[in-house]
C-alpha atoms as a PDB file:
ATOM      1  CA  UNK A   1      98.106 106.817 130.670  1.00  0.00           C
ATOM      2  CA  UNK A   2      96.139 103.345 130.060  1.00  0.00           C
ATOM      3  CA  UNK A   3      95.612 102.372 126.961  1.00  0.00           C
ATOM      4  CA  UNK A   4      91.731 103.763 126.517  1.00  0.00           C
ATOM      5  CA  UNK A   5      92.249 107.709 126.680  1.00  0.00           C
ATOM      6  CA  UNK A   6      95.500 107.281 124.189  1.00  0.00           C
ATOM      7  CA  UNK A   7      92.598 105.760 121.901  1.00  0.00           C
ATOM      8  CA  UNK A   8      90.087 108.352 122.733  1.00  0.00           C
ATOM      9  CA  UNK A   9      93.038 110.997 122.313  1.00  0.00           C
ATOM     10  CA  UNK A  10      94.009 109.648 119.197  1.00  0.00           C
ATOM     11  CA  UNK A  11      90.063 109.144 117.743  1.00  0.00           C
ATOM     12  CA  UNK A  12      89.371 112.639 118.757  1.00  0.00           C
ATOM     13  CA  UNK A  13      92.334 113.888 117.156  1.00  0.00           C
ATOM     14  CA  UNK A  14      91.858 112.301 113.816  1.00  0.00           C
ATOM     15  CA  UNK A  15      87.903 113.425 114.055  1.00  0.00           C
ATOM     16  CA  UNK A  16      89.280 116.858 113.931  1.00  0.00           C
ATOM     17  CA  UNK A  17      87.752 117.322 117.417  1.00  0.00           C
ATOM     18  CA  UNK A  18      90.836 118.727 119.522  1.00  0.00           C
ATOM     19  CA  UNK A  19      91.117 122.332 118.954  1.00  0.00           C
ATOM     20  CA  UNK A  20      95.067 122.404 118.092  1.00  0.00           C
ATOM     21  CA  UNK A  21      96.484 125.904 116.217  1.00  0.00           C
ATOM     22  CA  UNK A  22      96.715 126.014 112.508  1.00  0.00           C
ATOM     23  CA  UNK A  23      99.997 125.400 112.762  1.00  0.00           C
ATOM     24  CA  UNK A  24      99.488 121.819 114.368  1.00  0.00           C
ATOM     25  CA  UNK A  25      96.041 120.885 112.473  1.00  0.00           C
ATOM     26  CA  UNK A  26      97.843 118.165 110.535  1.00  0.00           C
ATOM     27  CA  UNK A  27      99.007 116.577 113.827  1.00  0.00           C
ATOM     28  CA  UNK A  28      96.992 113.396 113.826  1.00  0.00           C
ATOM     29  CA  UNK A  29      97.995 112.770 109.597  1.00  0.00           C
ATOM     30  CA  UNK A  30     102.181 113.300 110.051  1.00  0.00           C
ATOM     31  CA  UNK A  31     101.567 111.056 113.739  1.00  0.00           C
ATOM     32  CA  UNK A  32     100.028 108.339 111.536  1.00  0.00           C
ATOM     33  CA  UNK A  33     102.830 108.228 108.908  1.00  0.00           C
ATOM     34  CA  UNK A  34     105.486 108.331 110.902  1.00  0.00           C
ATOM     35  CA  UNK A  35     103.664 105.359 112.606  1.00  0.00           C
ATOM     36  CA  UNK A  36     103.361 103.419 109.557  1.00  0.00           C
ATOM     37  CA  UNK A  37     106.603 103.792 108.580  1.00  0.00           C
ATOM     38  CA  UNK A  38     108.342 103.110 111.757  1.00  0.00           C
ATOM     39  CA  UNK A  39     105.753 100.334 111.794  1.00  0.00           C
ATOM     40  CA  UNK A  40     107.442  98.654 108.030  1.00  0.00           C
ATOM     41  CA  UNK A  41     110.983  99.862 108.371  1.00  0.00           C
ATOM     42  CA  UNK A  42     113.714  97.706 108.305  1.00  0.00           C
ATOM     43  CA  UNK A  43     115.683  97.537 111.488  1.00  0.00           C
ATOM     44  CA  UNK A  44     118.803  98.483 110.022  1.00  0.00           C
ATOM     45  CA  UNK A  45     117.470 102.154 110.654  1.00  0.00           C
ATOM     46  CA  UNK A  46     116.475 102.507 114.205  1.00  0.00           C
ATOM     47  CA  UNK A  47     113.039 101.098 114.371  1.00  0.00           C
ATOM     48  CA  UNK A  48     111.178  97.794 114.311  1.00  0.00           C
ATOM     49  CA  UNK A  49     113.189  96.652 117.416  1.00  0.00           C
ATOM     50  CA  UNK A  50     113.673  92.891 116.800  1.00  0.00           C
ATOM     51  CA  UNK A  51     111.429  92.842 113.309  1.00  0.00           C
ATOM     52  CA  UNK A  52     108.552  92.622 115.978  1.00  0.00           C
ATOM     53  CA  UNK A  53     106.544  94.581 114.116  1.00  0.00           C
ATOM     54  CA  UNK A  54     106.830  92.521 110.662  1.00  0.00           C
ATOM     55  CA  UNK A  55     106.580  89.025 113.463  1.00  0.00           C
ATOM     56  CA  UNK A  56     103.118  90.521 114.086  1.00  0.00           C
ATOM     57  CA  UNK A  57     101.458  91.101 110.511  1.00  0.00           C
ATOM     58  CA  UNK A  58     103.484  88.151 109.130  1.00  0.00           C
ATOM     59  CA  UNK A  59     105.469  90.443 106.545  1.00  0.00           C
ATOM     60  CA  UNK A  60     108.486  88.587 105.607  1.00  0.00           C
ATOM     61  CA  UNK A  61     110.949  91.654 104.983  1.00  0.00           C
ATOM     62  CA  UNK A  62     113.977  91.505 102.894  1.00  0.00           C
ATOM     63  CA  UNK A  63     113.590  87.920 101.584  1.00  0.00           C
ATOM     64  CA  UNK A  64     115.337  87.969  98.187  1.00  0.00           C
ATOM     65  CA  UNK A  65     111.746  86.173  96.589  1.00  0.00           C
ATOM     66  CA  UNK A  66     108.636  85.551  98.065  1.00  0.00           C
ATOM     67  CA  UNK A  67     106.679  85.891  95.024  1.00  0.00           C
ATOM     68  CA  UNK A  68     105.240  82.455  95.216  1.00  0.00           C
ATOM     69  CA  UNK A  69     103.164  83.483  98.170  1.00  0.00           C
ATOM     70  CA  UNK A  70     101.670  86.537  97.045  1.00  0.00           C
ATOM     71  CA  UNK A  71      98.473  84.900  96.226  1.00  0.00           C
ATOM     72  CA  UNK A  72      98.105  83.068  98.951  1.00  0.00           C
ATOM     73  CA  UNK A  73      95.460  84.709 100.582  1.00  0.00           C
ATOM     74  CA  UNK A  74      95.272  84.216 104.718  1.00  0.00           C
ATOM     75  CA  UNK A  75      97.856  81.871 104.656  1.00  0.00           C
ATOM     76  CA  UNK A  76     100.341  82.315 106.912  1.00  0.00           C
ATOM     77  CA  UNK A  77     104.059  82.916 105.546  1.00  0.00           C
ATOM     78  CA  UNK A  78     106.099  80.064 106.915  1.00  0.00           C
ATOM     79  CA  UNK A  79     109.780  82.129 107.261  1.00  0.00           C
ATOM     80  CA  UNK A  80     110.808  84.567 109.735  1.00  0.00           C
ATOM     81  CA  UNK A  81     110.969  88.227 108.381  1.00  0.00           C
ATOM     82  CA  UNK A  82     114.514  89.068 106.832  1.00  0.00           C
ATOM     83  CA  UNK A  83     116.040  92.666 107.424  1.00  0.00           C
ATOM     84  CA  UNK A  84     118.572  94.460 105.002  1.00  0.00           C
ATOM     85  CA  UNK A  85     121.583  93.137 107.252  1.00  0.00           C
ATOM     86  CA  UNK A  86     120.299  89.337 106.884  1.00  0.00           C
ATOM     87  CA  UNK A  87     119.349  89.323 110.261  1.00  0.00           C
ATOM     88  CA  UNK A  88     116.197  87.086 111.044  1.00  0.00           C
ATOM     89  CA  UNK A  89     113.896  87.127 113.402  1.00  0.00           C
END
């Protein structure tokens, strides 16, 4: 499947638009969390392959402080990410 009907699949279910069973209505919601945190978990448990995801939105991981660049609005972070392990990116 290209990638525009997996969008259109995806829109229509979070519109509410695909008619799924009441058992399955929450689809779309439990889909999208287990997205997001696939998306920010640490390697260390499976997912993240490579810290590609945290590479992408410039989130440096398991840095032990980073606090300095909190306020540092669209700037981007000049480390690799960290995971758990110590591994780096």
């Amino acid at each position: 499947m290209t990638p525009r009907p997996q969008d259109e699949a995806l829109t229509a279910l979070e519109a509410g638009k695909v008619g799924l069973p009441p058992q399955l209505r929450d689809f779309f919601y439990f889909l999208l969390q287990n997205t997001k945190e696939g998306y920010f978990a640490d390697p260390k448990y499976g997912g993240n392959h490579g810290m590609q995801a945290w590479v992408h939105i410039g989130f440096p991981g398991a840095h032990g402080s980073y606090a300095e660049w909190v306020n540092n609005y669209n700037a981007d972070y000049p480390l690799s990410p960290v995971s758990i392990s110590g591994e780096r990116a």
